[in-house]
N, C-alpha and C. Protein backbone atom coordinates (compact mmCIF):
# COMPACT_ATOMS: atom_id res chain seq x y z
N UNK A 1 0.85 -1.18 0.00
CA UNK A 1 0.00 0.00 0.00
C UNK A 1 0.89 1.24 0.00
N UNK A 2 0.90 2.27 -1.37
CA UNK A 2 1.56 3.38 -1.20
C UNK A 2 1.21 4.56 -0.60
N UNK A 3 1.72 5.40 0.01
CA UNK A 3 1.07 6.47 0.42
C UNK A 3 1.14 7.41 -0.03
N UNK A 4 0.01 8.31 -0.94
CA UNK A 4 0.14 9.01 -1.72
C UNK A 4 0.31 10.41 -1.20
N UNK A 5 1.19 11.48 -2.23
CA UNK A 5 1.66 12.56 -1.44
C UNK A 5 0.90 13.50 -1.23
N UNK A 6 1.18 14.67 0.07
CA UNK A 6 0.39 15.58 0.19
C UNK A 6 -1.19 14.64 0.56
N UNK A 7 -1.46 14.12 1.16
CA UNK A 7 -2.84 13.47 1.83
C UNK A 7 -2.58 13.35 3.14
N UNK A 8 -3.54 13.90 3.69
CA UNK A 8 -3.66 13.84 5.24
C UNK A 8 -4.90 12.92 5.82
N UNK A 9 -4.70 12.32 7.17
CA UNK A 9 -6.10 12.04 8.21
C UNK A 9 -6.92 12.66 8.50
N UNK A 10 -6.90 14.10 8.12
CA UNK A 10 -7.71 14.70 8.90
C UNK A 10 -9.42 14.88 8.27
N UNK A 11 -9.52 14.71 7.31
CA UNK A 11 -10.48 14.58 6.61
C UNK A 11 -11.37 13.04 7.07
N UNK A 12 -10.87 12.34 7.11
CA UNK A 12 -11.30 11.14 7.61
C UNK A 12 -11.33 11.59 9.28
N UNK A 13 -11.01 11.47 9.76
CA UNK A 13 -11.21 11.71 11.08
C UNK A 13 -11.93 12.87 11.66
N UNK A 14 -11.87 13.58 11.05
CA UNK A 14 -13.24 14.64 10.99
C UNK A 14 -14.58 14.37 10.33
N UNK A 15 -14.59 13.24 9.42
CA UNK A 15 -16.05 12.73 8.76
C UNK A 15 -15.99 11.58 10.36
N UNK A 16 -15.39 10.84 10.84
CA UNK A 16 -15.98 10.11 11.49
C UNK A 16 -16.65 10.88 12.89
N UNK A 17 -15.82 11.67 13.34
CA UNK A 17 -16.43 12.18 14.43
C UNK A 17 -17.64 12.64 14.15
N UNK A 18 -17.91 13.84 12.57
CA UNK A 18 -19.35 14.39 12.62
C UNK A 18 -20.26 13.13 12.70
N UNK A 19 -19.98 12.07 12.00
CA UNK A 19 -20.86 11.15 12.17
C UNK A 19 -21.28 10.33 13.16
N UNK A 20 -20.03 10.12 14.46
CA UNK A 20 -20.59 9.78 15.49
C UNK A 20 -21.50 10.92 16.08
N UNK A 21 -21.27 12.58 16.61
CA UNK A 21 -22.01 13.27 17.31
C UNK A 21 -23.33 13.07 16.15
N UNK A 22 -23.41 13.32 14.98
CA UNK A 22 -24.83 13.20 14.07
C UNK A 22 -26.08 12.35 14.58
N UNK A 23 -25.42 10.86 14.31
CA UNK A 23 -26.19 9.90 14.77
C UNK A 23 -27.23 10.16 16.35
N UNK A 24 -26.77 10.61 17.00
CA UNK A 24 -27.64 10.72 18.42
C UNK A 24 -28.56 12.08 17.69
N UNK A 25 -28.08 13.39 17.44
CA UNK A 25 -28.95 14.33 17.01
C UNK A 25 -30.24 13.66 16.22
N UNK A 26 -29.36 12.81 15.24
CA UNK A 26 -30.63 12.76 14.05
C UNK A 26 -31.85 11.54 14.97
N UNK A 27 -31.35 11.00 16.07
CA UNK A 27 -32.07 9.81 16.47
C UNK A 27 -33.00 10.80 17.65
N UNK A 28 -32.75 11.68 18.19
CA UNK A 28 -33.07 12.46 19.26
C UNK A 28 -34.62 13.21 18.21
N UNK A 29 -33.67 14.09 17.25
CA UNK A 29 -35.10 14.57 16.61
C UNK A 29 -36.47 13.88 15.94
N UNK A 30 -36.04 12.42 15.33
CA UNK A 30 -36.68 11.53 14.98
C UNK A 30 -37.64 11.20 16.35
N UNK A 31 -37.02 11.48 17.38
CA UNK A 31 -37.89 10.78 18.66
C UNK A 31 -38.78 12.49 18.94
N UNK A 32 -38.21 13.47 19.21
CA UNK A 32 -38.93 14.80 19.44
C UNK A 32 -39.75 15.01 17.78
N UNK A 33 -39.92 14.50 16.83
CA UNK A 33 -40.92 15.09 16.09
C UNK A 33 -41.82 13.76 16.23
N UNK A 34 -41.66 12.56 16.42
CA UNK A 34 -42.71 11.56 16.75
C UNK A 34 -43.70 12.29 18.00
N UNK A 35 -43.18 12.63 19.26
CA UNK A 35 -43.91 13.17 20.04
C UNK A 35 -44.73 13.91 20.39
N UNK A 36 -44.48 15.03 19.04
CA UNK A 36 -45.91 16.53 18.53
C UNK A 36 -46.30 16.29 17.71
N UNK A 37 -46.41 14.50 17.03
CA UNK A 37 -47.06 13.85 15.87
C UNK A 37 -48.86 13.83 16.46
């Protein structure tokens, strides 16, 4: 596996985090708009 130049982690590791904090938001609002259904 080569590592190609000028590419960083940080892009990846910044998509994973938004996606861990996301997941609870998007599951939280899914539960608060069921409730004023």
């Amino acid at each position: 596996m080569s590592k190609k130049r000028g590419t960083s982690n940080a892009p990846m590791i910044l998509g994973v985090i938004g996606g861990v904090l996301g997941l609870p938001g998007a599951l939280c609002s899914c539960v608060c708009a069921g409730m004023f259904v």
